[in-house]
C-alpha atoms as a PDB file:
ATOM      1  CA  UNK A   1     -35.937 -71.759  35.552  1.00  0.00           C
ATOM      2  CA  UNK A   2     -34.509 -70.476  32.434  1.00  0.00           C
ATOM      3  CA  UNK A   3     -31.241 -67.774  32.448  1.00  0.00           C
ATOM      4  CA  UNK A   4     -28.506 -66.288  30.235  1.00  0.00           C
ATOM      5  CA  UNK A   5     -25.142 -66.192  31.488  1.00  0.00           C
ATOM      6  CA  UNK A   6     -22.001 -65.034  29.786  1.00  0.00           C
ATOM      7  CA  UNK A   7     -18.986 -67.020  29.592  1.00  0.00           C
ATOM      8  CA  UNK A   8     -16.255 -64.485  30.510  1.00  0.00           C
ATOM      9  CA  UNK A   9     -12.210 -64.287  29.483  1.00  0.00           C
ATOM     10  CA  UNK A  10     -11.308 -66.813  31.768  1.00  0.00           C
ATOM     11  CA  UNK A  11     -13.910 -69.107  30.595  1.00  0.00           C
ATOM     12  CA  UNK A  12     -15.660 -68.593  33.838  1.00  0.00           C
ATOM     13  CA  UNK A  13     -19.569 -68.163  34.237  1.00  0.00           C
ATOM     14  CA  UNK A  14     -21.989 -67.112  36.909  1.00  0.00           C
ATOM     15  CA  UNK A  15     -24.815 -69.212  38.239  1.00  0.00           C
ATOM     16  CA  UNK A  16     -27.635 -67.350  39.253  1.00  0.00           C
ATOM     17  CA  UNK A  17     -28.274 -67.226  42.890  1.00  0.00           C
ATOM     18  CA  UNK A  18     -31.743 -68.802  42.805  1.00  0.00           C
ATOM     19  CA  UNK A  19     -30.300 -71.676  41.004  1.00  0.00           C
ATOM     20  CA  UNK A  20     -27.829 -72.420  43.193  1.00  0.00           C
ATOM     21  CA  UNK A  21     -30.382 -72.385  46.087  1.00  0.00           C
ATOM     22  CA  UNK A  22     -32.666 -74.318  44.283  1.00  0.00           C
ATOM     23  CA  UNK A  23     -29.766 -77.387  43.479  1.00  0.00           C
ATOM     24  CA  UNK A  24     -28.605 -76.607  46.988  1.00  0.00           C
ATOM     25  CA  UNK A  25     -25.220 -76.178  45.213  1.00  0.00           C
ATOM     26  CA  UNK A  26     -21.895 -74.149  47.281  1.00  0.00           C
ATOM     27  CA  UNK A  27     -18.819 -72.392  46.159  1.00  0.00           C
ATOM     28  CA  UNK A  28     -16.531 -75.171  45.451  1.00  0.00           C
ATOM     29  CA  UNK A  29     -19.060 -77.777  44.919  1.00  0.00           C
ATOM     30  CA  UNK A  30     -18.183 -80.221  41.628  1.00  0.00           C
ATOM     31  CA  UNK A  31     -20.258 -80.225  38.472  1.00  0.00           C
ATOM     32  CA  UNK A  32     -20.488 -82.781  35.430  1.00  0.00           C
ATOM     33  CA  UNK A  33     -20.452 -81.532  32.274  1.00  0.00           C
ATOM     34  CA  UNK A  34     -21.744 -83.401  29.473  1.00  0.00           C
ATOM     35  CA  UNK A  35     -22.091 -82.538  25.329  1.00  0.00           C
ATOM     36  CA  UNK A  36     -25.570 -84.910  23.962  1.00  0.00           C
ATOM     37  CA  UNK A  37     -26.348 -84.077  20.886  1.00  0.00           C
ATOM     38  CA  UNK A  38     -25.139 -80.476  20.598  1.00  0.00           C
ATOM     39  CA  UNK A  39     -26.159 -79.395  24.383  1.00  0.00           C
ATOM     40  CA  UNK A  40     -24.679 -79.534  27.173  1.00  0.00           C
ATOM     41  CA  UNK A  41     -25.856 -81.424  30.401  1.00  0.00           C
ATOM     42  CA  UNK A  42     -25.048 -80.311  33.450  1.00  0.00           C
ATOM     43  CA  UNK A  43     -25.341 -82.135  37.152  1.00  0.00           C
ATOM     44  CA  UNK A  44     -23.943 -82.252  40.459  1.00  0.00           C
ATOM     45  CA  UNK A  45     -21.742 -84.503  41.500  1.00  0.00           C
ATOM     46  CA  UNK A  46     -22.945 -85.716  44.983  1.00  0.00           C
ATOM     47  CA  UNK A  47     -21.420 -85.370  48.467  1.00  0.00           C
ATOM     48  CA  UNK A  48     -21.620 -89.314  48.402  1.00  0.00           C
ATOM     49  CA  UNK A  49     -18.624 -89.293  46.798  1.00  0.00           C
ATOM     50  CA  UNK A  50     -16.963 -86.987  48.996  1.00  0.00           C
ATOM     51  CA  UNK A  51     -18.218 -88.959  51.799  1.00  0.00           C
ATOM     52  CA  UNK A  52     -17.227 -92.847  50.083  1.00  0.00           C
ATOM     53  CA  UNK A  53     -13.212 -90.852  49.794  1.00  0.00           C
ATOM     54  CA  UNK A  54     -13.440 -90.520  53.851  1.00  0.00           C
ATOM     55  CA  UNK A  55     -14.829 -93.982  54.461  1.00  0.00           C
ATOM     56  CA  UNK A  56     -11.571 -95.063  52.092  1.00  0.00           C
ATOM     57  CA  UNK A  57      -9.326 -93.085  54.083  1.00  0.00           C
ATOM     58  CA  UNK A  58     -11.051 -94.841  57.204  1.00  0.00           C
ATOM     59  CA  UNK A  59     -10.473 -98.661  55.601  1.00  0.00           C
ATOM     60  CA  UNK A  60      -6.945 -97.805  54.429  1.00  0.00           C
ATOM     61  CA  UNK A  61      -5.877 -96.983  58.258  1.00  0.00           C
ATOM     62  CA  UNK A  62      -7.506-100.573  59.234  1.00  0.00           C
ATOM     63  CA  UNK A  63      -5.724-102.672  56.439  1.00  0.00           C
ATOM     64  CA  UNK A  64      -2.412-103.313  54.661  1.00  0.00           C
ATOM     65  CA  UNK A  65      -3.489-101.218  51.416  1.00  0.00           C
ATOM     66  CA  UNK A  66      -1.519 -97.804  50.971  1.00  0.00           C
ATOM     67  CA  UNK A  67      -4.334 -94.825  51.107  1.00  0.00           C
ATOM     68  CA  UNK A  68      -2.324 -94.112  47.337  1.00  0.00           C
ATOM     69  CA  UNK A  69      -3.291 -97.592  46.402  1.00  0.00           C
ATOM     70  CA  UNK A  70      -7.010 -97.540  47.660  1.00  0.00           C
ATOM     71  CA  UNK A  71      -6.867 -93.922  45.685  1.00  0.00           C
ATOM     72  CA  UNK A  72      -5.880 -94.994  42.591  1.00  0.00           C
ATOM     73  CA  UNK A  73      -7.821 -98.242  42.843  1.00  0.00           C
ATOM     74  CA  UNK A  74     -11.285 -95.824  43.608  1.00  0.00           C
ATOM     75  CA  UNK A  75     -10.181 -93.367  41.078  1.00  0.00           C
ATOM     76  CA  UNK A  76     -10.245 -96.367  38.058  1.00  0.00           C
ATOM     77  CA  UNK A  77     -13.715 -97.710  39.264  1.00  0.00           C
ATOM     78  CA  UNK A  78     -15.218 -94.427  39.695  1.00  0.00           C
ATOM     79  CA  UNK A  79     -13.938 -93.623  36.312  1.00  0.00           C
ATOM     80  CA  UNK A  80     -15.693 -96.562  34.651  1.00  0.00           C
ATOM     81  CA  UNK A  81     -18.854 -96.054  36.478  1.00  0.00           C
ATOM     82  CA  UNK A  82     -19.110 -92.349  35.722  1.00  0.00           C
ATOM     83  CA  UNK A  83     -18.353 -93.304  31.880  1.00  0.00           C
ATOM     84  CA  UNK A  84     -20.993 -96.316  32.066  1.00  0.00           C
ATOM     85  CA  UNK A  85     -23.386 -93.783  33.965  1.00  0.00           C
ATOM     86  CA  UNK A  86     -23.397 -90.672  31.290  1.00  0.00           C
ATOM     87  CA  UNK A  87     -22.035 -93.071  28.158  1.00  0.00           C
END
């Protein structure tokens, strides 16, 4: 499927309805942008990952880590493996 959309004042765009069907994507769902070689790339990011911050919240209550702790601690991993992953 190939569409135009405008980038508007508050550097907000549109996705066409089809397309969102099509990528089973939802209002508030997280996207990846990424600049190769002049475009951009553009993918979901997963419900995994909304699920894997649940099953931390879940291990958190069960140990002696701090749920801000286990946070940050995700946040830095996910970080490299997002960078290692689109680098």
């Amino acid at each position: 499927m190939s569409t135009v959309v405008t980038i508007r004042d508050r550097r907000q765009i549109t996705f066409p309805k089809e397309l969102m069907k099509e990528l089973k994507l939802q209002s508030g769902d997280k996207l990846f942008f990424k600049k190769q070689k002049g475009n951009i790339n553009i993918e979901p990011i997963k419900k995994g990952s909304i699920d894997l911050l649940t099953k931390m919240r879940q291990i958190a209550k069960k140990s002696n880590i701090s749920l801000s702790d286990l946070q940050k601690e995700g946040k830095r991993i996910r970080k490299e493996l997002v960078e290692d992953y689109y680098s």
